[in-house]
N, C-alpha and C. Protein backbone atom coordinates (compact mmCIF):
# COMPACT_ATOMS: atom_id res chain seq x y z
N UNK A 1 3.89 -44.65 0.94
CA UNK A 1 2.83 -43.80 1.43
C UNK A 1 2.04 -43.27 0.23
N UNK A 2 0.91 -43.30 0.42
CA UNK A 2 -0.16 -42.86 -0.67
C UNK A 2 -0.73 -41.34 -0.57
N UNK A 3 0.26 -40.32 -1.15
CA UNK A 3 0.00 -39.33 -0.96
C UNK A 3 -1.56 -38.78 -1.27
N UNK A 4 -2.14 -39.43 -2.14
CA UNK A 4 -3.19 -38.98 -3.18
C UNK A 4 -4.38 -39.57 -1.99
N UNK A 5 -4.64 -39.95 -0.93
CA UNK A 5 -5.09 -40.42 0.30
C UNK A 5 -5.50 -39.14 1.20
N UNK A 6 -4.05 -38.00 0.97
CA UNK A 6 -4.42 -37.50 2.00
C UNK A 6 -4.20 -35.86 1.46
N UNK A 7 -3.66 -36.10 0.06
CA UNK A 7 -3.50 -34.73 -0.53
C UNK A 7 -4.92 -34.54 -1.97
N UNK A 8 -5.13 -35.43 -1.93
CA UNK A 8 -6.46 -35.62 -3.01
C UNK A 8 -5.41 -36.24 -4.22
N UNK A 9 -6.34 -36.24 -5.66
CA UNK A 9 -5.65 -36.74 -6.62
C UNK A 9 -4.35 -36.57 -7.59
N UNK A 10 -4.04 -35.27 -7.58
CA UNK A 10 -2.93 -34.83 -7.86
C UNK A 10 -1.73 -35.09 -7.13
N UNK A 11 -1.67 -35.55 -5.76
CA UNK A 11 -0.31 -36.11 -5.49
C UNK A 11 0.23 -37.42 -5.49
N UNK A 12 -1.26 -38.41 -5.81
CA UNK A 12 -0.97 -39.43 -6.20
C UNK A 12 -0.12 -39.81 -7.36
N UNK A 13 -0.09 -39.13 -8.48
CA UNK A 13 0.91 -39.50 -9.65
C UNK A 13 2.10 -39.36 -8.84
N UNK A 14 2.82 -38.97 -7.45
CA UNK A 14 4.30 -38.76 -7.97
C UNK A 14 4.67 -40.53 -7.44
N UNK A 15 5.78 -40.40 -8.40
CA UNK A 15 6.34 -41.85 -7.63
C UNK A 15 6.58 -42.06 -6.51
N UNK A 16 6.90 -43.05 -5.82
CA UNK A 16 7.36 -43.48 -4.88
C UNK A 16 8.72 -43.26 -4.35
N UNK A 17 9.48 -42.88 -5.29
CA UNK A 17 10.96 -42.63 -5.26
C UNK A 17 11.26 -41.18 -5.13
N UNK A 18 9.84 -40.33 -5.04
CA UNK A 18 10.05 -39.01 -5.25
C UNK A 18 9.05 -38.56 -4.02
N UNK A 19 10.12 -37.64 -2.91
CA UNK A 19 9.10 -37.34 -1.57
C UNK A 19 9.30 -35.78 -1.48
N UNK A 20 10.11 -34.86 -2.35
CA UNK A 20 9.63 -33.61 -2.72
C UNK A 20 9.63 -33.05 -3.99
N UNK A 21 8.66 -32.12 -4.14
CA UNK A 21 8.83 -31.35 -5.46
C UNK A 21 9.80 -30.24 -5.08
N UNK A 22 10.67 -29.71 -6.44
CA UNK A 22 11.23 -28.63 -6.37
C UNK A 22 10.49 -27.07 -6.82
N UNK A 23 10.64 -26.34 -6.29
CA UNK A 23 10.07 -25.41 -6.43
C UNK A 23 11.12 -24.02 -6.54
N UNK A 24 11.06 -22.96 -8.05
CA UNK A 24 11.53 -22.13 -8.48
C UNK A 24 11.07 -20.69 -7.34
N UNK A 25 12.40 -20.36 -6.63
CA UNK A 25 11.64 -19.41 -5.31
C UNK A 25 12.71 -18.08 -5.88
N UNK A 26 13.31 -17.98 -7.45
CA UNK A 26 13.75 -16.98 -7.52
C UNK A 26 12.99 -15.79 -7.72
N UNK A 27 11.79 -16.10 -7.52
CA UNK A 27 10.66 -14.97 -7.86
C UNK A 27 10.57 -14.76 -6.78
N UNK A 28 10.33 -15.33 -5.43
CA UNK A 28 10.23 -14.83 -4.52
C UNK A 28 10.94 -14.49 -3.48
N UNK A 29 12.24 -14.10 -3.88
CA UNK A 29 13.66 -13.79 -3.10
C UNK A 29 13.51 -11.85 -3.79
N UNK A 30 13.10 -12.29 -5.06
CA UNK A 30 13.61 -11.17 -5.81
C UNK A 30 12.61 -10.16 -5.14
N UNK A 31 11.53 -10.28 -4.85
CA UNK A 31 10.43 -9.42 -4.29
C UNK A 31 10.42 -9.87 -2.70
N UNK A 32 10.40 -8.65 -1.93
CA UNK A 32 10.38 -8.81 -0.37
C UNK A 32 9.50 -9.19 -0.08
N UNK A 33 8.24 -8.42 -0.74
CA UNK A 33 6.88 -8.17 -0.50
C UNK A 33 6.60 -7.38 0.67
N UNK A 34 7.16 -6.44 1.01
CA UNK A 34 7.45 -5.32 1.90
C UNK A 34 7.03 -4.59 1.37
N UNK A 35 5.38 -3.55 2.11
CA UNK A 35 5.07 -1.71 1.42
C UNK A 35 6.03 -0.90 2.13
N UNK A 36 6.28 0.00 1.31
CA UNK A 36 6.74 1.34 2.11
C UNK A 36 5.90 1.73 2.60
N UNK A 37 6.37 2.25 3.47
CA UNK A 37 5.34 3.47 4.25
C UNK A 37 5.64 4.26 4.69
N UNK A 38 5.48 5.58 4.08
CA UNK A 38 6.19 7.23 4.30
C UNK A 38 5.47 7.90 5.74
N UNK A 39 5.91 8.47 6.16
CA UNK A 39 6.17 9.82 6.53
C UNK A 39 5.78 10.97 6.75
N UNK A 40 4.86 11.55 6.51
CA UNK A 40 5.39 13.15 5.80
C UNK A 40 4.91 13.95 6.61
N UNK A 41 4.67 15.23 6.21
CA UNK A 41 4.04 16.44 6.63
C UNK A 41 3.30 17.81 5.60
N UNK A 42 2.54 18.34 5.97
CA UNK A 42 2.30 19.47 4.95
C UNK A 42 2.73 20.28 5.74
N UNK A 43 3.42 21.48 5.42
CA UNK A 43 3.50 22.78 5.85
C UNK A 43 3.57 23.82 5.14
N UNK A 44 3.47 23.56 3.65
CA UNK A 44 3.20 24.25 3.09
C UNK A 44 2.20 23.80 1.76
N UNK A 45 1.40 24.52 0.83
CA UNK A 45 0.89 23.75 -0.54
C UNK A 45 1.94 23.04 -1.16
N UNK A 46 3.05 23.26 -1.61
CA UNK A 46 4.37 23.18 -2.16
C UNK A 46 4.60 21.65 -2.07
N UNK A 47 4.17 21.09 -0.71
CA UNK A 47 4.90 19.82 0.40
C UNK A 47 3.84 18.30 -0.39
N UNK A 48 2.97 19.28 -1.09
CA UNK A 48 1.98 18.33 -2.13
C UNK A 48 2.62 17.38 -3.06
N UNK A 49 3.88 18.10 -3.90
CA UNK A 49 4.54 17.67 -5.05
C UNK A 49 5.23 16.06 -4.49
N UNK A 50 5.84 16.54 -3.45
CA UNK A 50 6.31 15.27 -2.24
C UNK A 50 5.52 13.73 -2.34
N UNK A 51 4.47 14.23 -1.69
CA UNK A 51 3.66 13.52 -0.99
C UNK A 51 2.99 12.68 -2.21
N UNK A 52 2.49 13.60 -2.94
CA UNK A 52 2.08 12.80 -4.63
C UNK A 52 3.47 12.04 -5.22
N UNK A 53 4.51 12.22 -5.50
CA UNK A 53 5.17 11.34 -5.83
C UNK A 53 5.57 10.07 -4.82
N UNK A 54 5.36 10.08 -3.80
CA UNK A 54 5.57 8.63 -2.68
C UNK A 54 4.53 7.97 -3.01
N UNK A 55 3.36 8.48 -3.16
CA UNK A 55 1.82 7.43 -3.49
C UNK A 55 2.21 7.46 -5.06
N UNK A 56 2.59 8.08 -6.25
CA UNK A 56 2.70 7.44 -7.11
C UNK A 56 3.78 6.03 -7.40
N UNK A 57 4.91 6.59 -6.27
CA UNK A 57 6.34 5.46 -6.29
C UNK A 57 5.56 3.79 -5.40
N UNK A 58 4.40 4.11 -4.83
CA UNK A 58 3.73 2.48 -4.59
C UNK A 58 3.91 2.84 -2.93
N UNK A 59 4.21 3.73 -2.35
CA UNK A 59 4.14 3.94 -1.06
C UNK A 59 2.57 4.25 -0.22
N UNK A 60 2.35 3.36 0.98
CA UNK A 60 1.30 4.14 1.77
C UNK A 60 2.13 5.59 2.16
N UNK A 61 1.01 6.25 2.16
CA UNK A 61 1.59 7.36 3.43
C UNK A 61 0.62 8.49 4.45
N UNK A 62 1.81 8.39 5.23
CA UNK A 62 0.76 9.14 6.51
C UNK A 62 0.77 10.60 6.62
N UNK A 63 0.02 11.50 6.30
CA UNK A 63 0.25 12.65 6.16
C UNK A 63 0.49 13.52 7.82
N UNK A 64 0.94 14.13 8.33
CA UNK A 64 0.90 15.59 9.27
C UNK A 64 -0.23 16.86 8.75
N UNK A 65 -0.74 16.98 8.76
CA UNK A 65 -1.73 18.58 7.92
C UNK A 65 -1.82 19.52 9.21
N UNK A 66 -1.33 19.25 10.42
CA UNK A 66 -1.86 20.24 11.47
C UNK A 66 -0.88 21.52 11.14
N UNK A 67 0.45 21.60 10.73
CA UNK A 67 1.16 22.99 10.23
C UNK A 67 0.90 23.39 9.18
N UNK A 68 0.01 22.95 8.23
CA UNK A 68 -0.70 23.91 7.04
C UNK A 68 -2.31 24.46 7.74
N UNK A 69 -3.02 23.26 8.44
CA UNK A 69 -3.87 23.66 9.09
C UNK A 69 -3.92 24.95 9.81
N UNK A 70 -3.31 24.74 10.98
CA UNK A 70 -2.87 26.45 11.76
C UNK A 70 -2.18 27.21 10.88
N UNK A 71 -1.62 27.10 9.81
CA UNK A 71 -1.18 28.60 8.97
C UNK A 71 -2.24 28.93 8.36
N UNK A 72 -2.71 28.11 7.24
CA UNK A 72 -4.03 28.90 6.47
C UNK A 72 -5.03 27.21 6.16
N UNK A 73 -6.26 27.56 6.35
CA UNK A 73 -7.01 26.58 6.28
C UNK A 73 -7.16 26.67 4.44
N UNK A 74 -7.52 27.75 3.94
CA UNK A 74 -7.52 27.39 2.85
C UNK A 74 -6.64 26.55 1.94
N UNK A 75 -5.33 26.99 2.07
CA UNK A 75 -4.14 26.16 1.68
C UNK A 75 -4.27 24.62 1.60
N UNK A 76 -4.82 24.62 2.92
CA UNK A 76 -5.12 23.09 3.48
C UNK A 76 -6.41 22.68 2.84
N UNK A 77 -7.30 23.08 2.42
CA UNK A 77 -8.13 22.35 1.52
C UNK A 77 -7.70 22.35 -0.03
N UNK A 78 -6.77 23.17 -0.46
CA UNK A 78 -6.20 22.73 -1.63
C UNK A 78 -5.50 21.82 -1.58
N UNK A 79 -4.88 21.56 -0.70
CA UNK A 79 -4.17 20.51 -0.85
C UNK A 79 -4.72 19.53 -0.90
N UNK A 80 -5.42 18.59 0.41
CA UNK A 80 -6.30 17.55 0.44
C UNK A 80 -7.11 17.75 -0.98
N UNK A 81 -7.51 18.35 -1.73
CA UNK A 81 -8.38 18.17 -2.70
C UNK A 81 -7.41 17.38 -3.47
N UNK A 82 -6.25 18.06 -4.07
CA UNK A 82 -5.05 18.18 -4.93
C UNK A 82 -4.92 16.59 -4.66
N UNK A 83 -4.61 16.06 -3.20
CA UNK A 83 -4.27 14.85 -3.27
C UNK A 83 -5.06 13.79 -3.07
N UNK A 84 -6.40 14.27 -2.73
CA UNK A 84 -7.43 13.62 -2.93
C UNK A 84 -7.57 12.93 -4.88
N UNK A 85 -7.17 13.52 -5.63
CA UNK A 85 -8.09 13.95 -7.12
C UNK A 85 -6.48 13.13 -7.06
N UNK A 86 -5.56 12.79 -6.73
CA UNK A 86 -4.60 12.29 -7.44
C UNK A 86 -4.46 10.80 -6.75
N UNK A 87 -5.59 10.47 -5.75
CA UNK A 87 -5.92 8.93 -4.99
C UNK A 87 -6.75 8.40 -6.08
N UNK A 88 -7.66 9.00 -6.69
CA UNK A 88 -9.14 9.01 -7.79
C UNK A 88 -8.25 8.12 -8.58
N UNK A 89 -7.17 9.31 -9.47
CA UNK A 89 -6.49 8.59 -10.41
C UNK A 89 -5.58 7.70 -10.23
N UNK A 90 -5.27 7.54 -9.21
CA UNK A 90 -4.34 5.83 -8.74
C UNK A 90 -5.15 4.84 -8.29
N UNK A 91 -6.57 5.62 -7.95
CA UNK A 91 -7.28 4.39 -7.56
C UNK A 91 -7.16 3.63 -6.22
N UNK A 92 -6.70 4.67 -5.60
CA UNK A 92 -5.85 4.61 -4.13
C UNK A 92 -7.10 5.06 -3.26
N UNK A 93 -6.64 5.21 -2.27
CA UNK A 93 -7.58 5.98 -1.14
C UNK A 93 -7.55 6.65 -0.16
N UNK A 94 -8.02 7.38 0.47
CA UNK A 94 -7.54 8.55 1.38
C UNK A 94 -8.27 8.83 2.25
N UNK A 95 -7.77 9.20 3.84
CA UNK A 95 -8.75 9.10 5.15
C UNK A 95 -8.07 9.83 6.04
N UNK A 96 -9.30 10.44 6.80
CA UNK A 96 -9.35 11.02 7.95
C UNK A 96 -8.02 10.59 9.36
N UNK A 97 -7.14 10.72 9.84
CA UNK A 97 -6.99 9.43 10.73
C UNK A 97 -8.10 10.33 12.03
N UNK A 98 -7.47 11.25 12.19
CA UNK A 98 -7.96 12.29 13.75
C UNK A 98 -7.87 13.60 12.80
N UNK A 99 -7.99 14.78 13.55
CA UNK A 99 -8.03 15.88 12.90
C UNK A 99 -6.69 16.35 12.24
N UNK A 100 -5.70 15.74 12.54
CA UNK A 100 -4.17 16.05 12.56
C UNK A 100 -3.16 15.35 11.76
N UNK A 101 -4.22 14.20 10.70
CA UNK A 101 -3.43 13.06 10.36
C UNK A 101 -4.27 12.85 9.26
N UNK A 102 -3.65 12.68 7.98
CA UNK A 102 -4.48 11.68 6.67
C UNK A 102 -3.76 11.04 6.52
N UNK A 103 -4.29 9.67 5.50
CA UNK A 103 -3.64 8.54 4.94
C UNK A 103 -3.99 8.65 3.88
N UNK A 104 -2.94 7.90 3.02
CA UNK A 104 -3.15 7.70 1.59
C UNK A 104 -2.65 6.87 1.18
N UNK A 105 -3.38 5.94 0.09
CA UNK A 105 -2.80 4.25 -0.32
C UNK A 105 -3.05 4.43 -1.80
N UNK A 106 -1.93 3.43 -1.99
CA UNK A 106 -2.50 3.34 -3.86
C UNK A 106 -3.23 2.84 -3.54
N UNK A 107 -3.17 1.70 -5.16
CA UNK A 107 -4.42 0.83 -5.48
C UNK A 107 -4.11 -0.16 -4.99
N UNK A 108 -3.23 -0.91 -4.35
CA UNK A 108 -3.28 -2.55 -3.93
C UNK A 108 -3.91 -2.62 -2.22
N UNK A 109 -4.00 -1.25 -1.87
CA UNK A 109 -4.92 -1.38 -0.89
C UNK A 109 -5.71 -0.27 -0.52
N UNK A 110 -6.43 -0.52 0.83
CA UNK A 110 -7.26 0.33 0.87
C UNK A 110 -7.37 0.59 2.17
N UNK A 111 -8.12 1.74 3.20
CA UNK A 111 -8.50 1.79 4.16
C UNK A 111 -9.98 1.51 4.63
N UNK A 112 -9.99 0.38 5.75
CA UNK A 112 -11.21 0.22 6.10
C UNK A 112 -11.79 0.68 6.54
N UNK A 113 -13.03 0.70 6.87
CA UNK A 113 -13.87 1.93 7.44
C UNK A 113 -15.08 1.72 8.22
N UNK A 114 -14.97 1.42 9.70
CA UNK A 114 -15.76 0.62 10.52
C UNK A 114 -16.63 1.75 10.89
């Protein structure tokens, strides 16, 4: 069979005596290729320190803000700023979901925005 027919020119060199290549898959055993994806909640400013280290450890995550929300709104815009300004520097990104919910991604992805 004339591989190079139906795979283009590069599969034509293999011999005839040879009908697979081997391929090194310890790279890809070793990596799942599985994101995390956290969790969380604010209920207090404090709940920031948290939430910034899961998006620095390579995690998406889904924030709660409605129990900092109903305690003090101000609180709650420090925070979102706080972890806003720490998406900037990962290069990550951060969104609305409903009034009750943010997201936050590093840098290997992003949220779309229809």
């Amino acid at each position: 069979m004339d591989l190079g027919k139906i795979f283009g020119k590069g599969f034509s060199n293999l011999g005839e005596g040879e009908q697979y290549i081997e391929l090194d898959t310890a790279e890809a055993e070793a990596s799942s290729g599985k994101v995390p994806i956290r969790v969380d909640k604010l209920e207090d400013f404090a709940d920031t320190d948290k939430v910034q280290k899961f998006l620095r450890d390579g995690s998406v995550v889904i924030v709660k803000i409605k129990g900092l929300k109903n305690k003090d709104i101000t609180e709650l815009k420090r925070a979102i700023d706080k972890l806003r300004k720490t998406c900037i520097a990962l290069s990550g990104d951060i969104a609305l979901i409903d009034e009750d919910w943010i997201i936050l991604t590093p840098s290997f992805a992003h949220v779309a925005r229809d």
